[in-house]
C-alpha atoms as a PDB file:
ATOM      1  CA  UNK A   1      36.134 -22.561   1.058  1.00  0.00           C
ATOM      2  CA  UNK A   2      34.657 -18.940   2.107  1.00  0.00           C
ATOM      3  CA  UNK A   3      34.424 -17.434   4.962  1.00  0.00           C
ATOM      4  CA  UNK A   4      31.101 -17.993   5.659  1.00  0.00           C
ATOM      5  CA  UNK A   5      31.421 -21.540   5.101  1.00  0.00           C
ATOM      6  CA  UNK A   6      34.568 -22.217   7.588  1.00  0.00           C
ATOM      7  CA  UNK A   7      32.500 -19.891   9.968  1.00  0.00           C
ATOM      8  CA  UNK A   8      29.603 -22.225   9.518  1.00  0.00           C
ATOM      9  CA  UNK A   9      31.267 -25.321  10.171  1.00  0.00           C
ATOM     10  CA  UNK A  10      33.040 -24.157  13.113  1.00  0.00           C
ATOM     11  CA  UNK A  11      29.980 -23.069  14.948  1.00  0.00           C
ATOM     12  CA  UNK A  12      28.039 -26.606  13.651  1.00  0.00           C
ATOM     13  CA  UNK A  13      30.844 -28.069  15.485  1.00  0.00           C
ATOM     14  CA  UNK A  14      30.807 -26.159  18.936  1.00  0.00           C
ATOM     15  CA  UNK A  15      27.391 -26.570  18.861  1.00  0.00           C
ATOM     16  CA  UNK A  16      27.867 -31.148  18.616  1.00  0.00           C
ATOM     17  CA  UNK A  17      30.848 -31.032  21.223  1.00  0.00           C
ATOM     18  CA  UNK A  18      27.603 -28.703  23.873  1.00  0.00           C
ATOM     19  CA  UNK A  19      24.955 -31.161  23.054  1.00  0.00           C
ATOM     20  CA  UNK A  20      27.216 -33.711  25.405  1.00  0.00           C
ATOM     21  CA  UNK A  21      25.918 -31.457  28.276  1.00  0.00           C
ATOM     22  CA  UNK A  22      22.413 -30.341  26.078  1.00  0.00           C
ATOM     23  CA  UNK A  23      21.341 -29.333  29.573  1.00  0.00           C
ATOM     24  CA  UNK A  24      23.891 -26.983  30.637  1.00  0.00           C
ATOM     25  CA  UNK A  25      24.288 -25.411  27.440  1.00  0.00           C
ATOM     26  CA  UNK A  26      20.840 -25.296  25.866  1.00  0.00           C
ATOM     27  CA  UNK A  27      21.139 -21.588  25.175  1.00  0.00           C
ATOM     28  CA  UNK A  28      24.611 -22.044  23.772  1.00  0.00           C
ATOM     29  CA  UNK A  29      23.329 -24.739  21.722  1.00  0.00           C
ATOM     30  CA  UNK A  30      20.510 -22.729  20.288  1.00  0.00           C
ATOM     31  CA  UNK A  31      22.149 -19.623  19.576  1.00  0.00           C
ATOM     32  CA  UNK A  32      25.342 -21.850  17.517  1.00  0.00           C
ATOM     33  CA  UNK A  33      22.637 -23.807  15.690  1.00  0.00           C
ATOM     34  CA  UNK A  34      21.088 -20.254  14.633  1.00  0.00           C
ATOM     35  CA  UNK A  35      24.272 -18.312  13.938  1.00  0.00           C
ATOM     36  CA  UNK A  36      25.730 -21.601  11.939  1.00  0.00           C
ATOM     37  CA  UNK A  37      22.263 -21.545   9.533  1.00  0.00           C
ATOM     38  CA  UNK A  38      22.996 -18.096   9.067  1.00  0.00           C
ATOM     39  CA  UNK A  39      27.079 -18.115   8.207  1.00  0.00           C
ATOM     40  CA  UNK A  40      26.051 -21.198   5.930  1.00  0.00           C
ATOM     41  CA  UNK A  41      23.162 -19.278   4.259  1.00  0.00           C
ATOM     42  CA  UNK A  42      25.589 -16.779   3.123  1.00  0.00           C
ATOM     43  CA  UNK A  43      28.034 -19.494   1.856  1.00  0.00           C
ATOM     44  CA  UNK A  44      25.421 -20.717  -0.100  1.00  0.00           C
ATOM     45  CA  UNK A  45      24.245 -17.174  -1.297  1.00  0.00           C
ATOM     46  CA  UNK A  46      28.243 -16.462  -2.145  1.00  0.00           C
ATOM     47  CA  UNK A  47      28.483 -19.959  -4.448  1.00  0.00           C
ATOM     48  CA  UNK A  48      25.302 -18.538  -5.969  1.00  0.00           C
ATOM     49  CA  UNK A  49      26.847 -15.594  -6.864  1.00  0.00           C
ATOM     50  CA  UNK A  50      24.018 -13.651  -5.055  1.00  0.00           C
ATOM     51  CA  UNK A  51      26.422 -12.409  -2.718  1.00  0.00           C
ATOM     52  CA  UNK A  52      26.128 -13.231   1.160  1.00  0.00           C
ATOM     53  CA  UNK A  53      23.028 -10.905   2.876  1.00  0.00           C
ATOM     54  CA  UNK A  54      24.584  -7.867   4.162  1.00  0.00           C
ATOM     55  CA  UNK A  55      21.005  -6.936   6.193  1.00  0.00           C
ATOM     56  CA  UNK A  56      20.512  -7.427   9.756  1.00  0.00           C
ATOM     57  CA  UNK A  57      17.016  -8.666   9.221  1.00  0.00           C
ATOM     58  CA  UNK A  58      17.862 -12.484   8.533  1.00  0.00           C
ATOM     59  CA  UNK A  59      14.353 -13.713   6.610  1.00  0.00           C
ATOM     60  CA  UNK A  60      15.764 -11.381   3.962  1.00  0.00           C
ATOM     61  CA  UNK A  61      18.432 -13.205   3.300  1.00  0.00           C
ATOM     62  CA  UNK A  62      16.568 -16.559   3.699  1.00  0.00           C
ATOM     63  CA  UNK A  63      14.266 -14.946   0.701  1.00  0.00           C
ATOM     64  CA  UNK A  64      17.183 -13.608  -0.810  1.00  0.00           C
ATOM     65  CA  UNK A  65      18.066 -17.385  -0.959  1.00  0.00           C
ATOM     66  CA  UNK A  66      14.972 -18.787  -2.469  1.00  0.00           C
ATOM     67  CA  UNK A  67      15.005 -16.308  -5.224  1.00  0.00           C
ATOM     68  CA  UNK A  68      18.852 -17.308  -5.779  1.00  0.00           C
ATOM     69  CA  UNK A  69      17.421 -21.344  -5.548  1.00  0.00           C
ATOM     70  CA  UNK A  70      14.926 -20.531  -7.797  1.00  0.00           C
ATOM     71  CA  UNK A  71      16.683 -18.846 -10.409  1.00  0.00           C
ATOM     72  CA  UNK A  72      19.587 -21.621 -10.469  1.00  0.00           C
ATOM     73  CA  UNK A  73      16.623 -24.418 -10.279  1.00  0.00           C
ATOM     74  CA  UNK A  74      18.158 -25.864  -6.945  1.00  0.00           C
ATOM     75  CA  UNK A  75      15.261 -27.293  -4.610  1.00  0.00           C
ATOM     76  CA  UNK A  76      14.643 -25.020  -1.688  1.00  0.00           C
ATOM     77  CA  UNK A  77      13.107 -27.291   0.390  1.00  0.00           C
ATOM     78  CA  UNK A  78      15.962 -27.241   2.801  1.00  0.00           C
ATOM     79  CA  UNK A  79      15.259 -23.388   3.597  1.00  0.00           C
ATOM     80  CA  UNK A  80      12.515 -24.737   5.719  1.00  0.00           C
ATOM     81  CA  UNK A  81      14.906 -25.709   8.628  1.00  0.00           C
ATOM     82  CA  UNK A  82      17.070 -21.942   8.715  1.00  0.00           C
ATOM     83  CA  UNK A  83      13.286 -20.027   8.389  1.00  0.00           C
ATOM     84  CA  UNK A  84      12.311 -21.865  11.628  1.00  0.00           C
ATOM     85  CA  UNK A  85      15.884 -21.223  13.150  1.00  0.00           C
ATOM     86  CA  UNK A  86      15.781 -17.531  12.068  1.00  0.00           C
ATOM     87  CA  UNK A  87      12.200 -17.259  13.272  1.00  0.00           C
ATOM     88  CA  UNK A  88      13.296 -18.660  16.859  1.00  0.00           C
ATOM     89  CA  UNK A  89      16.537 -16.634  17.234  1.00  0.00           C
ATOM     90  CA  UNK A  90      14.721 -13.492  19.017  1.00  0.00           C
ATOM     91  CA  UNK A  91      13.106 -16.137  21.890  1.00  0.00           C
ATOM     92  CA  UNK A  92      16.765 -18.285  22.227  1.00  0.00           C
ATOM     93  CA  UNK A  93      18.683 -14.341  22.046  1.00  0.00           C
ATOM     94  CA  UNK A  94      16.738 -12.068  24.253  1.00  0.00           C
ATOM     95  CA  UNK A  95      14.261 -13.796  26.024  1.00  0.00           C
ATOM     96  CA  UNK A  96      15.624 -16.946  27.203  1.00  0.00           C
ATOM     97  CA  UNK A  97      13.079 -19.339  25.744  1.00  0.00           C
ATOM     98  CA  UNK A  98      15.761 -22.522  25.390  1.00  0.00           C
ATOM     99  CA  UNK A  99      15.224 -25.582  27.485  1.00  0.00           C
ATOM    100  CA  UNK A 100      16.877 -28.937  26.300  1.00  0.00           C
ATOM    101  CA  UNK A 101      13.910 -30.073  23.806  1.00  0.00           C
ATOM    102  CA  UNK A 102      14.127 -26.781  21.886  1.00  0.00           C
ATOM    103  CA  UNK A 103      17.997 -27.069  22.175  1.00  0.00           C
ATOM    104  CA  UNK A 104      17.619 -30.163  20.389  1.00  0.00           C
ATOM    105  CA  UNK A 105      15.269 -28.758  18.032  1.00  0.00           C
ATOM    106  CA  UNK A 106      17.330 -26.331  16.870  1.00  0.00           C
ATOM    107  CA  UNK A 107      20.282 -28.893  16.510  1.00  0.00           C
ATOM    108  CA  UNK A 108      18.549 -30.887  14.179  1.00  0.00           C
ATOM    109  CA  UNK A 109      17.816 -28.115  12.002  1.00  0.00           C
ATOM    110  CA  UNK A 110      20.949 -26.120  11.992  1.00  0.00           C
ATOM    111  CA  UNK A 111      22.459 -29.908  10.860  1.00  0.00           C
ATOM    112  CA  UNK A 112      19.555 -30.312   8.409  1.00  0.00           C
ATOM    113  CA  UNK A 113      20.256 -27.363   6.560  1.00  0.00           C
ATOM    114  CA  UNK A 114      24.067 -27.586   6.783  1.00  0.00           C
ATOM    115  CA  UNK A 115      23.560 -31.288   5.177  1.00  0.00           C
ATOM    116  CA  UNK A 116      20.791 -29.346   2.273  1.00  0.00           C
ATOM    117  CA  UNK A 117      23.388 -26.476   1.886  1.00  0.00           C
ATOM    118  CA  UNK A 118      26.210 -29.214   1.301  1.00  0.00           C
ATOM    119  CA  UNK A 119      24.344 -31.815  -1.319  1.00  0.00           C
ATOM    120  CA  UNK A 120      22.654 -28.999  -3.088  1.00  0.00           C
ATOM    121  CA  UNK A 121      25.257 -25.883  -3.076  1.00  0.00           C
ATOM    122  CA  UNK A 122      28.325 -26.440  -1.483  1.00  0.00           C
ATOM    123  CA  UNK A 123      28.690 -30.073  -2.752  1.00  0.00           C
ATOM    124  CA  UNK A 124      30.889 -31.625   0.078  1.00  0.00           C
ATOM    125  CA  UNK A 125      30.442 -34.101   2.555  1.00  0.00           C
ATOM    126  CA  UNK A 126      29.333 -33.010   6.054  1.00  0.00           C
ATOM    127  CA  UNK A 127      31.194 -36.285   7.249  1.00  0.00           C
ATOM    128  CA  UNK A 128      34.376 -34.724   9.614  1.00  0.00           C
ATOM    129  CA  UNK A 129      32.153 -31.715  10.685  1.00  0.00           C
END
């Protein structure tokens, strides 16, 4: 296992034991949902061989991603959930946009794409995560 992938399934984790209290932690939620997508978008960019994305701007290493899918004929559909994670991580980081329904939101995806990284790259069961 890399280090983006342990990395990954810690934060998935923190981010189930919050969602007991979604409504105290909503940010917290958010922001673990969007950092896990990320840490397991560069475990699945390492088992590609792509190498994880080393730039700050995250949609470049969700395209970085879809090239690397592409190339290794691995269905991409999964990238949908981390683009819409990425794309929210500016109003959950800096502007406080995060009430218990987005929370949840971002939950579901960050899980989503864990679950597409894992049948379709990693190849491990999500189960004890």
């Amino acid at each position: 296992m890399t280090t983006h992938q342990a990395q990954a399934e810690e934060l998935l984790s923190a981010m189930k034991l919050l969602m007991d209290d979604v409504v105290s932690y909503k940010s917290a939620v958010a922001l673990l949902a969007v950092h896990s997508a990320i840490a397991y978008n560069d475990a699945v960019l390492e088992r590609l061989g792509a190498g994880a994305s080393r730039n700050q701007d995250h949609a470049d290493g969700h395209r970085k991603t879809k090239v690397a899918c592409s190339k290794n004929k691995i269905d991409s559909a999964g990238l949908q959930h981390l683009e819409r994670l990425i794309g929210n991580k500016t109003a959950y980081s800096y502007r406080g946009i995060v009430n218990a329904k987005s929370a949840q939101d971002a939950a579901d995806k960050a899980e989503k794409f864990a679950n597409w990284a894992y049948k379709n790259v990693l190849k491990r069961e999500l189960d004890h995560v």
